[in-house]
Protein backbone atom coordinates (compact mmCIF):
# COMPACT_ATOMS: atom_id res chain seq x y z
CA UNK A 1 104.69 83.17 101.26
CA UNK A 2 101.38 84.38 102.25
CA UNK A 3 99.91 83.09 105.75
CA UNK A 4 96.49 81.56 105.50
CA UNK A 5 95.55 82.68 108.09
CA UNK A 6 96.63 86.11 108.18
CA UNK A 7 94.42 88.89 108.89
CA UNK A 8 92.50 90.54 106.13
CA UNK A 9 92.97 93.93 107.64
CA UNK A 10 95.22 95.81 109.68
CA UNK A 11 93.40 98.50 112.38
CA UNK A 12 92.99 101.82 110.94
CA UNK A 13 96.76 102.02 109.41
CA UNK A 14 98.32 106.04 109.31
CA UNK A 15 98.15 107.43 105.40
CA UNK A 16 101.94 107.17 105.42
CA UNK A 17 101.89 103.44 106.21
CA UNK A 18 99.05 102.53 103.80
CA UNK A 19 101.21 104.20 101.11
CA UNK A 20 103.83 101.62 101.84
CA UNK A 21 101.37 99.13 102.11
CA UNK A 22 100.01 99.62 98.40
CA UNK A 23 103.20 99.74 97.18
CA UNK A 24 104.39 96.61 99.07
CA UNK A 25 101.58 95.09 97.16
CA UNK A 26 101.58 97.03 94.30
CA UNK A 27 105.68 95.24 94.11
CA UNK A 28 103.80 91.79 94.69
CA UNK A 29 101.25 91.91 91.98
CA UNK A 30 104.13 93.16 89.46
CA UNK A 31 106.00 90.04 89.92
CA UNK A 32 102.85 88.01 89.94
CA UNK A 33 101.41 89.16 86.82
CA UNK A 34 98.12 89.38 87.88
CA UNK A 35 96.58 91.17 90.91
CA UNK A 36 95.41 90.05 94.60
CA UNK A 37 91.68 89.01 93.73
CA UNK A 38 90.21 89.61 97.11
CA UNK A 39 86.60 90.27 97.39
CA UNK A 40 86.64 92.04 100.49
CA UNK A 41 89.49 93.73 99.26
CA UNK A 42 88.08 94.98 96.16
CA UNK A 43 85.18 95.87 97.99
CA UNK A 44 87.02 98.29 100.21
CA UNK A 45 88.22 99.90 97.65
CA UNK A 46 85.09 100.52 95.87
CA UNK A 47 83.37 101.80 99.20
CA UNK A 48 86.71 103.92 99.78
CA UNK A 49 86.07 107.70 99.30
CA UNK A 50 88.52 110.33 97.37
CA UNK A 51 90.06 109.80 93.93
CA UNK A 52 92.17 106.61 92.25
CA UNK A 53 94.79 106.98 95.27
CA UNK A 54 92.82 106.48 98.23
CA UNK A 55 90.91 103.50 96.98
CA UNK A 56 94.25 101.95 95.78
CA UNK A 57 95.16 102.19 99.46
CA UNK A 58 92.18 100.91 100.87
CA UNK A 59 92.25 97.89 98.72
CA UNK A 60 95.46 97.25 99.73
CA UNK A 61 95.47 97.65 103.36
CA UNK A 62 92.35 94.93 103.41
CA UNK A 63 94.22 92.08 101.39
CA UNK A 64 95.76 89.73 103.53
CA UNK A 65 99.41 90.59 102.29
CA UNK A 66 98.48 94.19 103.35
CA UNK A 67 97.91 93.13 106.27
CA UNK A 68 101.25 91.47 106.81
CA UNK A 69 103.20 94.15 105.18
CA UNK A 70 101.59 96.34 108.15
CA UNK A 71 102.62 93.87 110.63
CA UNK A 72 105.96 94.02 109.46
CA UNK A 73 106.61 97.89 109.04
CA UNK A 74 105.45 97.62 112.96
CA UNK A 75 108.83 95.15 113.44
CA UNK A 76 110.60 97.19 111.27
CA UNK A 77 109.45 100.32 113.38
CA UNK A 78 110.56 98.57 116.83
CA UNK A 79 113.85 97.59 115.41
CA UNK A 80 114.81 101.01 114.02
CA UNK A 81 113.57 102.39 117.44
CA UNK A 82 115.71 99.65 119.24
CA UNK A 83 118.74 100.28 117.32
CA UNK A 84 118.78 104.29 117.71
CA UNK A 85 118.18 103.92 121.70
CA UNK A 86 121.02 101.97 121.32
CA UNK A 87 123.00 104.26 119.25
CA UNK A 88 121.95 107.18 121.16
CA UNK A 89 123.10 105.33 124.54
CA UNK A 90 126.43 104.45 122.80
CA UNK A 91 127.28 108.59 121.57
CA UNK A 92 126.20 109.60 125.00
CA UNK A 93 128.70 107.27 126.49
CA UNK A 94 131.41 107.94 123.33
CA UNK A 95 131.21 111.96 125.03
CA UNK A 96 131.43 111.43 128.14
CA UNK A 97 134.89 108.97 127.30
CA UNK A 98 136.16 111.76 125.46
CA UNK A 99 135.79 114.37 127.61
CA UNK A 100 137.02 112.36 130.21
CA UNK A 101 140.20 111.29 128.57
CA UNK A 102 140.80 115.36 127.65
CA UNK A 103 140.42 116.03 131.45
CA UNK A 104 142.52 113.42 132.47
CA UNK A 105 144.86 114.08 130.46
CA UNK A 106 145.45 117.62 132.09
CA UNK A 107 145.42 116.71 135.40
CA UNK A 108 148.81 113.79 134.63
CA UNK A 109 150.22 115.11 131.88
CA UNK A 110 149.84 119.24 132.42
CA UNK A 111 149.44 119.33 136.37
CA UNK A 112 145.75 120.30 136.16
CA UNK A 113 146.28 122.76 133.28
CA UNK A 114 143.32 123.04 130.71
CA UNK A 115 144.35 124.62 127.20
CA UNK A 116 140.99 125.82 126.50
CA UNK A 117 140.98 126.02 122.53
CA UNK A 118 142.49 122.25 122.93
CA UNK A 119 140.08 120.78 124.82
CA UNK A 120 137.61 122.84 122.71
CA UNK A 121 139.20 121.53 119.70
CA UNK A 122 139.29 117.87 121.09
CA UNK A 123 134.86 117.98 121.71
CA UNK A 124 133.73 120.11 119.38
CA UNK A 125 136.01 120.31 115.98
CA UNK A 126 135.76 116.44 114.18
CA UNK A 127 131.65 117.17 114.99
CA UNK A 128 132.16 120.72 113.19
CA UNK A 129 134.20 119.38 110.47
CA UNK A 130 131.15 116.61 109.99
CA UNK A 131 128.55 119.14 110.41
CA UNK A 132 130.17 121.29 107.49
CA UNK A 133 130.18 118.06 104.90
CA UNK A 134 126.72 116.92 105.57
CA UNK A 135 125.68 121.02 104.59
CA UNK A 136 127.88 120.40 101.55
CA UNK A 137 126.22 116.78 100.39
CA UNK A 138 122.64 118.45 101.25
CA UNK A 139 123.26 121.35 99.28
CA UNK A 140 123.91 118.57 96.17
CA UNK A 141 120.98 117.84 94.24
CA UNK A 142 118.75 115.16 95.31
CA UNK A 143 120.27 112.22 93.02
CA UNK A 144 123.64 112.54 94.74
CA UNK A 145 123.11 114.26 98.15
CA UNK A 146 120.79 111.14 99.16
CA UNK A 147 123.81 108.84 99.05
CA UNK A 148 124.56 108.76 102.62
CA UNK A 149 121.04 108.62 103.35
CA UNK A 150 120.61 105.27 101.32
CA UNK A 151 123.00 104.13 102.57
CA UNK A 152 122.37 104.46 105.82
CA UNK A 153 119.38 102.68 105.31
CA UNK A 154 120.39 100.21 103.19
CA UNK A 155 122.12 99.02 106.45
CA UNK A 156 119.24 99.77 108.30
CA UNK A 157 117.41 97.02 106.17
CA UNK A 158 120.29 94.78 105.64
CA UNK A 159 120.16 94.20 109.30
CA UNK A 160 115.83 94.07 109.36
CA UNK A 161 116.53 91.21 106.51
CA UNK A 162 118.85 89.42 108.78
CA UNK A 163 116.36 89.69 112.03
CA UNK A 164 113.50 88.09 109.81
CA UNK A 165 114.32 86.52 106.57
CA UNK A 166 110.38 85.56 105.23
CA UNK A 167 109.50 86.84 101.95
CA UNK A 168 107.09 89.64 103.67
CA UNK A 169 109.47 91.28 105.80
CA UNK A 170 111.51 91.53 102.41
CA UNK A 171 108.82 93.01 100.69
CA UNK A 172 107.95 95.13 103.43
CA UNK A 173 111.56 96.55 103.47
CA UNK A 174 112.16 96.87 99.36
CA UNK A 175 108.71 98.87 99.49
CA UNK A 176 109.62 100.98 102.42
CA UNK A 177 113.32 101.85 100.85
CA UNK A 178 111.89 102.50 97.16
CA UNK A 179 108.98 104.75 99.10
CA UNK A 180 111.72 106.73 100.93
CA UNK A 181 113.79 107.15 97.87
CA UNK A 182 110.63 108.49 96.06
CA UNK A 183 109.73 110.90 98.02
CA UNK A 184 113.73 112.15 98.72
CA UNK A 185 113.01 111.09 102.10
CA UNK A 186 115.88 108.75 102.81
CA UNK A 187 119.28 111.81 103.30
CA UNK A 188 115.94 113.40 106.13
CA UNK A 189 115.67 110.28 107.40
CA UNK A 190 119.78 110.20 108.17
CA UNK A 191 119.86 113.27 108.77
CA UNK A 192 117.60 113.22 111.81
CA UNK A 193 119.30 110.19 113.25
CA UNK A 194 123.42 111.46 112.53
CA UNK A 195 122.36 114.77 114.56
CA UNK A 196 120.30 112.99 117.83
CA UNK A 197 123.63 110.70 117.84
CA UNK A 198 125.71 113.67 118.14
CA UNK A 199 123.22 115.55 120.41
CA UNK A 200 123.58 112.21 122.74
CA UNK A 201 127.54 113.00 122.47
CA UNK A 202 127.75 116.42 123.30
CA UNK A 203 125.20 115.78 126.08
CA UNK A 204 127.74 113.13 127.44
CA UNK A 205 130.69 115.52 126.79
CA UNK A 206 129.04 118.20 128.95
CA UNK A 207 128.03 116.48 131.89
CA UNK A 208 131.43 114.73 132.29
CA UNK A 209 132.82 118.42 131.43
CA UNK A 210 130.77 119.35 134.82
CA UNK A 211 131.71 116.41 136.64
CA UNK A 212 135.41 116.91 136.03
CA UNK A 213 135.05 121.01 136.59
CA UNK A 214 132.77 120.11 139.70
CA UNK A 215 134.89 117.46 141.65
CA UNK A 216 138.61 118.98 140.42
CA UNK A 217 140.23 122.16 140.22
CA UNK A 218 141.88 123.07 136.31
CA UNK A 219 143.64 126.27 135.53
CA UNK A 220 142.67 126.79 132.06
CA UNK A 221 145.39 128.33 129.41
CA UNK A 222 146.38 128.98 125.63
CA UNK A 223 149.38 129.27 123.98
CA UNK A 224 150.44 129.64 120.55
CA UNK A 225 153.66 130.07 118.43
CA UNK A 226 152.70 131.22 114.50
CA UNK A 227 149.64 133.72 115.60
CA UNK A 228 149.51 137.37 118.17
CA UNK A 229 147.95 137.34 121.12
CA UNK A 230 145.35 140.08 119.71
CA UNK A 231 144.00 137.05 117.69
CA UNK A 232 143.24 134.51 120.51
CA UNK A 233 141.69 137.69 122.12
CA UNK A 234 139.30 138.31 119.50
CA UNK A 235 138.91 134.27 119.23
CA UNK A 236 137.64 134.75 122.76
CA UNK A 237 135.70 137.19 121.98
CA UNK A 238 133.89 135.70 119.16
CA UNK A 239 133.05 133.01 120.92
CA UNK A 240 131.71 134.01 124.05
CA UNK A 241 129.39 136.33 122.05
CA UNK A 242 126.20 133.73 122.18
CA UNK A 243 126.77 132.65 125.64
CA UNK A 244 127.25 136.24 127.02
CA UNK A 245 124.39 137.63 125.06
CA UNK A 246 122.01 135.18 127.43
CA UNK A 247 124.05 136.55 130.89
CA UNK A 248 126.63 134.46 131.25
CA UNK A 249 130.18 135.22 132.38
CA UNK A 250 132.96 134.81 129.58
CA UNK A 251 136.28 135.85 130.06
CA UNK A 252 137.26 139.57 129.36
CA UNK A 253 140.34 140.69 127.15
CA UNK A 254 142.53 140.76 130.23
CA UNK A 255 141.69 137.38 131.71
CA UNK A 256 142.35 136.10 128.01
CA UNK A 257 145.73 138.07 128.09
CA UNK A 258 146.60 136.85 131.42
CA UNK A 259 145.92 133.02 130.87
CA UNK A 260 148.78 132.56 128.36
CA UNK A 261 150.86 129.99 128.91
CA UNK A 262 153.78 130.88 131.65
CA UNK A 263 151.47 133.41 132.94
CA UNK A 264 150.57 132.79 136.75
CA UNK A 265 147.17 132.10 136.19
CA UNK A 266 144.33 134.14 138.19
CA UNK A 267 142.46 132.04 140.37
CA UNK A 268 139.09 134.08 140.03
CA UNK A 269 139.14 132.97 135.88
CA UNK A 270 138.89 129.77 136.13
CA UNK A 271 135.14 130.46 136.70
CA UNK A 272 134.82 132.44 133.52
CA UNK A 273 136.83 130.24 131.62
CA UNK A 274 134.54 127.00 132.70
CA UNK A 275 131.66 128.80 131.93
CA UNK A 276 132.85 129.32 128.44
CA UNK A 277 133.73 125.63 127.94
CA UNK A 278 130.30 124.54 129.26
CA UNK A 279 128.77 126.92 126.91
CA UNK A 280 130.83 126.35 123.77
CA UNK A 281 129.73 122.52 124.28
CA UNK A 282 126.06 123.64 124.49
CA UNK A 283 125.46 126.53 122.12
CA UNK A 284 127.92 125.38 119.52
CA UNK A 285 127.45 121.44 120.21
CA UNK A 286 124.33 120.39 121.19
CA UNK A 287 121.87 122.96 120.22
CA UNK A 288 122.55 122.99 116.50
CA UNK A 289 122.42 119.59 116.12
CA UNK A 290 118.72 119.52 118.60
CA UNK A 291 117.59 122.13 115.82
CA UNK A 292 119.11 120.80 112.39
CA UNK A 293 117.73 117.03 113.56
CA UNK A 294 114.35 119.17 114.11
CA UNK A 295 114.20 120.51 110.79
CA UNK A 296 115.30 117.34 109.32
CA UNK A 297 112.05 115.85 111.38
CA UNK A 298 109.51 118.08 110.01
CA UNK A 299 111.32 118.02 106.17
CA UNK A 300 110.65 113.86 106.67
CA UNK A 301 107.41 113.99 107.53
CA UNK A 302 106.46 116.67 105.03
CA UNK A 303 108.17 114.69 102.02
CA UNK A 304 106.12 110.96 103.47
CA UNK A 305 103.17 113.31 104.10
CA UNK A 306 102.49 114.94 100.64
CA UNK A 307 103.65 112.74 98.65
CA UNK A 308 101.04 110.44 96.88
CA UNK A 309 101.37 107.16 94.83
CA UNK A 310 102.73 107.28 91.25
CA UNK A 311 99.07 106.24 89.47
CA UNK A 312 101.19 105.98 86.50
CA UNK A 313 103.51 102.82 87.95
CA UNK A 314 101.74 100.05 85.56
CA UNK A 315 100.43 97.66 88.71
CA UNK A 316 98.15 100.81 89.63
CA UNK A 317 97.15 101.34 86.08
CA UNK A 318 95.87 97.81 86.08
CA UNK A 319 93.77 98.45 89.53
CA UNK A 320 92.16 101.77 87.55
CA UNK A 321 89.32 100.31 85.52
CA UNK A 322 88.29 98.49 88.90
CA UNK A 323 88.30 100.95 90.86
CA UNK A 324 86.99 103.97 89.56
CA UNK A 325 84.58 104.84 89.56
CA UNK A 326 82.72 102.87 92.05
CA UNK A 327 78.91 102.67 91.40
CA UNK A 328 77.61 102.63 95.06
CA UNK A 329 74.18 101.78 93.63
CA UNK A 330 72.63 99.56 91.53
CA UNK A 331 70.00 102.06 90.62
CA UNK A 332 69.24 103.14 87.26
CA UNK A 333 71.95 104.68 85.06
CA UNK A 334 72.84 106.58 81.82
CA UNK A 335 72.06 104.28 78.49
CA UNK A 336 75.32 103.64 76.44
CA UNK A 337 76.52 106.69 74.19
CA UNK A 338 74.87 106.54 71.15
CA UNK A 339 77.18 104.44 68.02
CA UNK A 340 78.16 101.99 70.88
CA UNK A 341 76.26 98.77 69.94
CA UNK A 342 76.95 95.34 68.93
CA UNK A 343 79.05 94.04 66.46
CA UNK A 344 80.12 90.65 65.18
CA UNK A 345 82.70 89.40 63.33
CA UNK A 346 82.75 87.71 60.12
CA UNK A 347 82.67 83.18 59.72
CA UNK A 348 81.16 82.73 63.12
CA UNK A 349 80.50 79.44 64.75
CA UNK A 350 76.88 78.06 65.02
CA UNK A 351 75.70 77.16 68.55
CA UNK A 352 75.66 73.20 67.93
CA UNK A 353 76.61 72.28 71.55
CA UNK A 354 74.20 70.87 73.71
CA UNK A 355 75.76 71.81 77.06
CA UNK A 356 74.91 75.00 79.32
CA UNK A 357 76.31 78.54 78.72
CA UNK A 358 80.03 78.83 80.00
CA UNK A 359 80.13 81.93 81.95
CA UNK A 360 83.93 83.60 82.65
CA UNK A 361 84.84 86.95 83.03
CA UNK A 362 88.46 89.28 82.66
CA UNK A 363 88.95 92.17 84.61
CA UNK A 364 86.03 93.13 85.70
CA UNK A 365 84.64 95.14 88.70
CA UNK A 366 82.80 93.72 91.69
CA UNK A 367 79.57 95.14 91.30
CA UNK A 368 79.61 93.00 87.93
CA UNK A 369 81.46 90.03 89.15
CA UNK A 370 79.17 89.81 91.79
CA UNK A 371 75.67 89.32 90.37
CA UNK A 372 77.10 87.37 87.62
CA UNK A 373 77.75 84.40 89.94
CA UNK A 374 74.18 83.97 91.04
CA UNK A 375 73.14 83.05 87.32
CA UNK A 376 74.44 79.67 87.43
CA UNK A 377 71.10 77.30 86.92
CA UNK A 378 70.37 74.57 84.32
CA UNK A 379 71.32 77.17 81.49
CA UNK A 380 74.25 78.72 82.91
CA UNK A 381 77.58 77.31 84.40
CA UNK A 382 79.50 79.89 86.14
CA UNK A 383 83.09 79.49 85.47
CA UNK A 384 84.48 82.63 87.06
CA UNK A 385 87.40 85.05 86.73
CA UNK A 386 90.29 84.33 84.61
CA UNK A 387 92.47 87.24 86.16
CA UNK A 388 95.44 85.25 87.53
CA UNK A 389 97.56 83.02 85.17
CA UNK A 390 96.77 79.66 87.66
CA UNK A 391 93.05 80.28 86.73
CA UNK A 392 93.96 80.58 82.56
CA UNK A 393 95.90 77.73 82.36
CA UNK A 394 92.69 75.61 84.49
CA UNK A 395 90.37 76.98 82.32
CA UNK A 396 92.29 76.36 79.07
CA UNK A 397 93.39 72.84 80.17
CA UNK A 398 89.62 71.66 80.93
CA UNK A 399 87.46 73.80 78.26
CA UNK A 400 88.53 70.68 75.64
CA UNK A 401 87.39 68.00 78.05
CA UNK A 402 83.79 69.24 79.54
CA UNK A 403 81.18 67.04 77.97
CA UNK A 404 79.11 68.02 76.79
CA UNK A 405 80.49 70.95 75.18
CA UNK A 406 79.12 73.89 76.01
CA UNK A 407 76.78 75.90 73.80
CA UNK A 408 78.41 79.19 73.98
CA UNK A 409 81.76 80.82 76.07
CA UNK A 410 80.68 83.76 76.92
CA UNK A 411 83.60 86.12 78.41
CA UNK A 412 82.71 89.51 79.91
CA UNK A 413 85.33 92.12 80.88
CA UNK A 414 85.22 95.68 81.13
CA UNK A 415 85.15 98.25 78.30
CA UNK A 416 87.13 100.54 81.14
CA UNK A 417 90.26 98.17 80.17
CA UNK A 418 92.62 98.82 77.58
CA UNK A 419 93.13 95.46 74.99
CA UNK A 420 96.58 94.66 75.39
CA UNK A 421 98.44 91.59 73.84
CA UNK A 422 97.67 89.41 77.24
CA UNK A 423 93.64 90.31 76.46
CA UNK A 424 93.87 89.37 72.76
CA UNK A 425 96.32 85.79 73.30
CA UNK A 426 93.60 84.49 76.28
CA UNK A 427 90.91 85.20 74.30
CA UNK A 428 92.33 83.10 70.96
CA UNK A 429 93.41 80.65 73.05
CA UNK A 430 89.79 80.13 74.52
CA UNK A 431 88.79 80.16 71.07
CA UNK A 432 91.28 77.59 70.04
CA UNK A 433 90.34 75.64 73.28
CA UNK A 434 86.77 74.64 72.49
CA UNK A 435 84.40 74.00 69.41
CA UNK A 436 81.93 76.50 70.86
CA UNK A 437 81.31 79.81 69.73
CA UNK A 438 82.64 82.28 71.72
CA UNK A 439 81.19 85.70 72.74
CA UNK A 440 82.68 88.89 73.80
CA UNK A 441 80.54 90.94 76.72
CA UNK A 442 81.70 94.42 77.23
CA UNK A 443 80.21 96.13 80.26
CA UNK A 444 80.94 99.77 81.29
CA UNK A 445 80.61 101.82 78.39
CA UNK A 446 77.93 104.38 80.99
CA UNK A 447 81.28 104.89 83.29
CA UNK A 448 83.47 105.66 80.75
CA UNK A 449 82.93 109.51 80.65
CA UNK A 450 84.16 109.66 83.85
CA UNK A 451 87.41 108.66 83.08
CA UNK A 452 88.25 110.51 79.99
CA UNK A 453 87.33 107.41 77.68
CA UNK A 454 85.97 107.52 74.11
CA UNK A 455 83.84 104.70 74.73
CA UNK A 456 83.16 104.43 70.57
CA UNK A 457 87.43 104.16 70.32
CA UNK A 458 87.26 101.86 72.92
CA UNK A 459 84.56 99.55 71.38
CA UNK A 460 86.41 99.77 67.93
CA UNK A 461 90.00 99.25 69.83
CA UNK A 462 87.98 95.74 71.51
CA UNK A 463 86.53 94.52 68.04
CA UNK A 464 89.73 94.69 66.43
CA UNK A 465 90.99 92.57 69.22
CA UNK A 466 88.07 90.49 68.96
CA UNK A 467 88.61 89.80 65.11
CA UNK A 468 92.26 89.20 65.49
CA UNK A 469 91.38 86.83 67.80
CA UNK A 470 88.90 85.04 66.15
CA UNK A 471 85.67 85.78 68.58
CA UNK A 472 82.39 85.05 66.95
CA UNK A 473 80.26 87.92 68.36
CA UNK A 474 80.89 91.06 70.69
CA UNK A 475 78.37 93.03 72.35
CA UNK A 476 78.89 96.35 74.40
CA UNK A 477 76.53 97.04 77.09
CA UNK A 478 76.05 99.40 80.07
CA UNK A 479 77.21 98.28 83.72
CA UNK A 480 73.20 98.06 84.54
CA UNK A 481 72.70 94.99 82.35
CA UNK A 482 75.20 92.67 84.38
CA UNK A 483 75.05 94.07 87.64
CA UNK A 484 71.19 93.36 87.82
CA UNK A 485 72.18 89.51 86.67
CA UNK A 486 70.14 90.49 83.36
CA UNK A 487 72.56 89.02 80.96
CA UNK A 488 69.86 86.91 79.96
CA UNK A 489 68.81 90.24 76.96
CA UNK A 490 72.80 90.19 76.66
CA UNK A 491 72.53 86.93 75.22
CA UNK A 492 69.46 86.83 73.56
CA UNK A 493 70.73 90.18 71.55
CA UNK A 494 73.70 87.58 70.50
CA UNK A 495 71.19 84.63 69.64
CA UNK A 496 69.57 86.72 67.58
CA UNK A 497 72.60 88.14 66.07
CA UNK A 498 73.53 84.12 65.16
CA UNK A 499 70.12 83.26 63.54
CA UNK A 500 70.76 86.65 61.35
CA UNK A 501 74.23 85.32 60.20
CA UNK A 502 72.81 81.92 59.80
CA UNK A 503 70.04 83.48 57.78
């Protein structure tokens, strides 16, 4: 539930958060049915530079639930933070317990021997074997190789929804998971965080490697049954290549030969043969997985980066006609297109009522909405919009009962909106709901060419609905006409449209 007295704007939110943000809300006005109607909100948006995307954003951030959401991706942000320190502090104690039980092993079990590829084996091969599947679900396409991913933030969330259980922080993480699985973000995401973890292990595995080599003296060996001793030579070999190619000491082909197992062992080896260990655990450890969580880093913040909102999702197709395009000015614009005029419909109601004119409006922008309440005098009563269902069901419950009745309902909405079945129902109902003729105001038509819209088709598409649902006159006019509060031609164009059907 929203907070009264939550902020109606976060500070200056990144573009990856206000994404989330809109679609938090975006989520929120779905289930609604009907959008936030914020005036500073809507205003932001308007004054919001850039395409339909941007000014979605901008609206969004500056609601009050937009606010919230950014609040809680903050929390969210702290505990994902909190819970990978503690991860992190958990692997690099997980190495150094493994290492240490390899070492001591050796020193009461083998009298201080060390097999090498064993101990190499122990630190270095389940990591390996884990590295090797996570290459094989990455190289899957994106539908299956982002399993792991989801699910390792499906966790993540499961334990944000336990921390903080109010409907925002819900919101905030079903917006934040459906934004990372649009933008293939989410296997990145796990990515990232699997290979720190094991970075934090094989950090812990060397340094108790160096404590154990430091403080206690190992003779390191091999020994084998099935394979020659040319292989474990070129083993050798093939390992040390990285760490001798940057100057350190590995063991030669006759330090490998003389290390076997019942061999005295050669006292001036066991340098080369810790050197190797150490490096194994850093080249072939650590560094790949610094590098791979690196590139899974950049790949995350490339896919939340350029990705933008779906403008087709149907909650942002209902912001469009609102939104764009913003008139910044109230100066003078284009006339309507020529053939866009008004029309009537056929049996309308005479004006008979005695009361004022009922003013409401559907849908429409803010530099309309505006203007239009400052017309309320002796003539005029301003009802307001009829966007959210709470307001339609007010407005159909007490348009029976106002005494007197009014003269005429006049309903203005924006040619920039599509008639659906939601425009058509209100508008019979409103008919059915008072004796009073009601009239259809469509404002808009000069904006239309901006979006693509046939502003005649549009007209026709509206009169239709306007027949179908029984409305007595419809009139299209240009944005101008309502956002100067001169509605006052508006309806005298209508009056005299009556006394020539009355005629």
């Amino acid at each position: 539930m929203l907070s009264p007295s939550a902020n109606t704007a976060c500070s200056a939110p990144g573009a990856v958060t206000g994404r989330i943000v809109a679609e938090a809300v975006r989520r929120h006005e779905e289930r609604a049915g009907a959008p936030i109607d914020e005036a500073h909100a809507w205003r932001q948006g308007h004054q919001a530079s850039g395409g339909l995307g941007p000014r979605i954003v901008a609206r969004a951030v500056a609601t009050r639930l937009g606010a919230q959401v950014a609040q809680s991706l903050e929390r969210l942000r702290g505990l994902a933070a909190g819970a990978t320190l503690v991860a992190a502090v958990l692997a690099l104690i997980s190495g150094m317990v493994a290492a240490g039980v390899v070492f001591g092993a050796a020193a009461t079990e083998a009298r201080g021997q060390l097999n090498i590829f064993w101990v190499l084996s122990s630190l270095l091969g389940l990591q390996t074997l884990l590295l090797l599947v996570w290459a094989v679900f990455m190289g899957l396409p994106r539908s299956r190789g982002g399993v792991l991913g989801q699910a390792l933030i499906g966790a993540t969330a499961s334990l944000a929804r336990r921390a903080n259980r109010d409907g925002v922080h819900a919101l905030t993480v079903v917006a934040l998971l459906g934004w990372l699985e649009r933008t293939g973000s989410a296997r990145w995401a796990a990515g990232m965080l699997t290979h720190l973890l094991w970075v934090a292990f094989g950090v812990g595995a060397l340094l108790m490697s160096v404590l154990a080599l430091t403080f206690r003296q190992y003779d390191f060996v091999w020994g084998t049954t099935l394979l020659g001793e040319e292989s474990f030579v070129a083993l050798v070999a093939g390992m040390g290549a990285l760490p001798s190619a940057i100057g350190l000491e590995v063991p030669d082909a006759a330090l490998v030969s003389a290390s076997r197992i019942g061999i005295e062992s050669m006292p001036a080896g066991r340098r080369a043969w810790s050197t190797l260990l150490l490096a194994s655990l850093l080249v072939y450890g650590i560094v790949p997985r610094l590098g791979l969580a690196l590139v899974c880093r950049w790949r995350l913040s490339r896919g939340l980066r350029t990705t933008g909102l779906d403008l087709q999702a149907p909650g942002y197709q209902r912001l469009a006609p609102r939104l764009m395009p913003v008139s910044a000015s109230l100066g003078v614009v284009d006339p309507a297109p020529a053939g866009v005029k008004a029309v009537g419909t056929r049996g309308r109601r005479p004006v008979t009522g005695q009361g004022p004119v009922l003013l409401v409006w559907l849908a429409l922008e803010d530099d309309c909405r505006e203007p239009l309440e400052g017309l309320a005098d002796a003539r005029v009563q301003v009802w307001g919009s009829v966007d959210d269902r709470r307001a339609q069901a007010r407005l159909l419950t007490e348009l029976p009962a106002l005494a007197p009745p009014p003269a005429v309902v006049v309903v203005v909405s924006s040619l920039l909106r599509t008639p659906d079945r939601h425009a058509t129902t209100l508008l019979a109902q409103v008919h059915s709901a008072t004796p009073a003729p009601v009239w259809l105001v469509l404002t808009g038509a000069d904006r239309s060419g901006g979006l693509g819209i046939d502003p005649a088709g549009r007209a026709a598409a509206w009169e239709a609905v306007a027949a179908r649902a029984g409305i007595d006159a419809m009139v299209v006019e240009t944005a101008e006409a309502a956002a100067r509060g001169r509605l006052e031609t508006v309806f005298a164009r209508l009056a005299d449209e009556e006394s020539a059907g009355g005629a």
